[in-house]
N, C-alpha and C. Protein backbone atom coordinates (compact mmCIF):
# COMPACT_ATOMS: atom_id res chain seq x y z
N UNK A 1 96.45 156.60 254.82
CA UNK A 1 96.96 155.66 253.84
C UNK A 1 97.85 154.67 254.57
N UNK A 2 97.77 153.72 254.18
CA UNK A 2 98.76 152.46 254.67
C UNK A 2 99.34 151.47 253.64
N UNK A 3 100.36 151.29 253.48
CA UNK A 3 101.18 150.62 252.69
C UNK A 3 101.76 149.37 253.71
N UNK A 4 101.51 148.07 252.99
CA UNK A 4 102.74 146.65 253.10
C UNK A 4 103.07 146.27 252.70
N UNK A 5 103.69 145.46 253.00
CA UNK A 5 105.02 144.55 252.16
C UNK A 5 105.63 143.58 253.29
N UNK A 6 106.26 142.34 252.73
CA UNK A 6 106.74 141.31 253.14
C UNK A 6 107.96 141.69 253.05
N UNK A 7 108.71 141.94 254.06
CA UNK A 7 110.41 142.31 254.08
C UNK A 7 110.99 141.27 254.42
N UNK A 8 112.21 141.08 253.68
CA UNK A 8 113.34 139.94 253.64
C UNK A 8 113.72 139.73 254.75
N UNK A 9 114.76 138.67 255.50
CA UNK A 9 115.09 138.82 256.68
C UNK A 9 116.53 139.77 256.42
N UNK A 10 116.97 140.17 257.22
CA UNK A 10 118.53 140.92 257.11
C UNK A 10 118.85 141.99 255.82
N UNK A 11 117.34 142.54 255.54
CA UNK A 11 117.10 143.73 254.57
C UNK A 11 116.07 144.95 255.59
N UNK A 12 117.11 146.19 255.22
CA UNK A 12 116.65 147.39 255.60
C UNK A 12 115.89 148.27 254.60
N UNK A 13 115.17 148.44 254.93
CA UNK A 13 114.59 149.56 253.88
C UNK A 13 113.85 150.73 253.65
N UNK A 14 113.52 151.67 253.05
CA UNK A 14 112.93 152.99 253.13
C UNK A 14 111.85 153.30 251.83
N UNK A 15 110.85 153.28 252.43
CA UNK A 15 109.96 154.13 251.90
C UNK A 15 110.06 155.24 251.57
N UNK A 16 110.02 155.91 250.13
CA UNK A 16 110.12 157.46 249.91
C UNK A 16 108.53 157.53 249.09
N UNK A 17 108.19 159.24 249.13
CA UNK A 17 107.46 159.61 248.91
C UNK A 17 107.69 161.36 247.93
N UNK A 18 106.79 161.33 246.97
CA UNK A 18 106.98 162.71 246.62
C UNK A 18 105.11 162.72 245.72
N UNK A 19 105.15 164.08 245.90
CA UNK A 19 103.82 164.26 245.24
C UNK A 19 103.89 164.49 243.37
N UNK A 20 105.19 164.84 243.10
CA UNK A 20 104.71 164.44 241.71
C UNK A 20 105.29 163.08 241.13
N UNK A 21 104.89 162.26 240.07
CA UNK A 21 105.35 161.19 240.06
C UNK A 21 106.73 161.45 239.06
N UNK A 22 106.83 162.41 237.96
CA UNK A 22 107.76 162.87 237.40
C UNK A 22 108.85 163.43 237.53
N UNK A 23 109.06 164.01 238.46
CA UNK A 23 109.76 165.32 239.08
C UNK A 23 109.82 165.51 240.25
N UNK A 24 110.67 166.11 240.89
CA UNK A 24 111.05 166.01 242.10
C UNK A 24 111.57 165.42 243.00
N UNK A 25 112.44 165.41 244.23
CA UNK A 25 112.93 164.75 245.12
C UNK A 25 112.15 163.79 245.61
N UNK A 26 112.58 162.52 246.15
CA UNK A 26 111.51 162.01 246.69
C UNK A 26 112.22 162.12 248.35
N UNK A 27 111.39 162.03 248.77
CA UNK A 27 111.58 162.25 250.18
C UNK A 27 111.60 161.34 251.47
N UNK A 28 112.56 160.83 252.15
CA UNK A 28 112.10 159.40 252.72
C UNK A 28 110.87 159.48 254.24
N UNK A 29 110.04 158.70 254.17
CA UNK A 29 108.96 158.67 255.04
C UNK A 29 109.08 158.29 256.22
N UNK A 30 109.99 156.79 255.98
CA UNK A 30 110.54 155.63 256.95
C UNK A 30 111.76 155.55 256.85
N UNK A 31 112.20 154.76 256.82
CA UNK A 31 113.73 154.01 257.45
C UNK A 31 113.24 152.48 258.10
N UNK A 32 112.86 151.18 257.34
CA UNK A 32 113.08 150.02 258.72
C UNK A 32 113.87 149.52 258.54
N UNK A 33 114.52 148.91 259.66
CA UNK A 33 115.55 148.54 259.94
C UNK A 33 115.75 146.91 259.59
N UNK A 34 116.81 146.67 259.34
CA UNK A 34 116.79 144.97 259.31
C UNK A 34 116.34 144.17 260.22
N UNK A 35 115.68 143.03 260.05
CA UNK A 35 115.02 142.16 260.84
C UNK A 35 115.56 140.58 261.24
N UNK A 36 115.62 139.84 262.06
CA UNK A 36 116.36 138.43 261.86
C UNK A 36 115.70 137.23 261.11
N UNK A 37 114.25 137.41 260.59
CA UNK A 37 113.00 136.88 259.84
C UNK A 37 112.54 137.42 259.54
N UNK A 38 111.90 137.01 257.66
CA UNK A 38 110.77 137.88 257.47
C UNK A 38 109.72 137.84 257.94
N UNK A 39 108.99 139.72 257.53
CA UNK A 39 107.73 139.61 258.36
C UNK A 39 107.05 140.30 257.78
N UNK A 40 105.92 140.90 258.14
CA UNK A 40 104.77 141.91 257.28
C UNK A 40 105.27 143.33 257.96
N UNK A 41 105.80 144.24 257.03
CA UNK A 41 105.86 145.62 257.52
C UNK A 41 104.66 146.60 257.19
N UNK A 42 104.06 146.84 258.12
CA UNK A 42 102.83 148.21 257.48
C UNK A 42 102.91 149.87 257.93
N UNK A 43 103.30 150.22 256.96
CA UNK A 43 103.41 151.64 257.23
C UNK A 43 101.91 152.78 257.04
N UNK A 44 101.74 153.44 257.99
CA UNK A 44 101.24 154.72 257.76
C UNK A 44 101.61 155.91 257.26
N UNK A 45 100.55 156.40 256.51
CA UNK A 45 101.26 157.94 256.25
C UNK A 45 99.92 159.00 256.54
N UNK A 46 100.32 159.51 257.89
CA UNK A 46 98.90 160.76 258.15
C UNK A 46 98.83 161.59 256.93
N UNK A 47 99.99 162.09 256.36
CA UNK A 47 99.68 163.11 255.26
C UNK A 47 99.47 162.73 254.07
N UNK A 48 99.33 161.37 253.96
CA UNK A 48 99.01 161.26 252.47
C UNK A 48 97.83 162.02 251.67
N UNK A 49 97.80 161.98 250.55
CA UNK A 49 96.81 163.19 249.64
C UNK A 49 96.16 162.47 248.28
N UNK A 50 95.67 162.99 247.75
CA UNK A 50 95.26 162.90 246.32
C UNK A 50 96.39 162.60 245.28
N UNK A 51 97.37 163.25 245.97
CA UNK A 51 98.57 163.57 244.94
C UNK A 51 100.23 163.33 245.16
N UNK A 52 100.14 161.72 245.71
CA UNK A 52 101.10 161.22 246.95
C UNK A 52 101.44 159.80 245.93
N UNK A 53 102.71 159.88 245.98
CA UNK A 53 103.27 158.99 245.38
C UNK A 53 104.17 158.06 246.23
N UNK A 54 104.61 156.43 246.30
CA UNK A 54 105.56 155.57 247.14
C UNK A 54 106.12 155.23 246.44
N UNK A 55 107.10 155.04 246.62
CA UNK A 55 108.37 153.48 246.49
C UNK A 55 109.02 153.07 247.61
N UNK A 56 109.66 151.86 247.48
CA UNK A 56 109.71 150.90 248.09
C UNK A 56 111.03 150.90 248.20
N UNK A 57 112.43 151.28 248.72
CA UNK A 57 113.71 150.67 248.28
C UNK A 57 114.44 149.98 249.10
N UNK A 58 115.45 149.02 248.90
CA UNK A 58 116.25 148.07 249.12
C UNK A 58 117.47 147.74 248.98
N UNK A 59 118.48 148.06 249.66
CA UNK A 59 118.90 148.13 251.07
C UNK A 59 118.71 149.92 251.10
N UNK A 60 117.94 150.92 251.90
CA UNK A 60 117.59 151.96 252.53
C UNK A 60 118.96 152.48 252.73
N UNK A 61 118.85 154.05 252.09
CA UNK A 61 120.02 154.37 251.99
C UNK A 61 119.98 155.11 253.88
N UNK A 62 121.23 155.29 254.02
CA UNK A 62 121.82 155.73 255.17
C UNK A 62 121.55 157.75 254.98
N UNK A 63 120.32 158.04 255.93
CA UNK A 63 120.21 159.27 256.56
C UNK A 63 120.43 160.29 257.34
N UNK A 64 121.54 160.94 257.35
CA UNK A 64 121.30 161.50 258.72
C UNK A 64 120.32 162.57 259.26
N UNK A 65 119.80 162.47 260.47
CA UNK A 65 118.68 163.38 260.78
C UNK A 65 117.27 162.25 260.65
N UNK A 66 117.09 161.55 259.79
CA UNK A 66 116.17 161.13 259.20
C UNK A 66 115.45 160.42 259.80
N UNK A 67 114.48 159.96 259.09
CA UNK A 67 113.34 158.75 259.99
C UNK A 67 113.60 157.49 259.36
């Protein structure tokens, strides 16, 4: 699966993912980082499924450990 989007310049952001769309944690996939221009971001996801849900958020909250 591959997901894009046109990211702002001097916006960070994170992709989360969870398999139910109702319930549950969502889980972050990515982390990108701010950029000095916008540009086309494309993400992969090897594990995506049948039953794989995204969002998109803006400004990406701060992780530790994380991707």
């Amino acid at each position: 699966m591959r997901l894009a989007f046109q990211a702002a310049a001097d916006r960070s952001y994170a992709v989360q993912v969870r398999t139910d769309l109702t319930a549950g944690p969502w889980t972050q996939l990515l982390r990108i980082a701010p950029g000095p221009e916008p540009r086309r971001v494309t993400v992969a996801d090897p594990a995506a499924g049948p039953a794989r849900h995204y969002r998109l958020i803006t400004p990406a909250p701060e992780q530790v450990g994380g991707r």
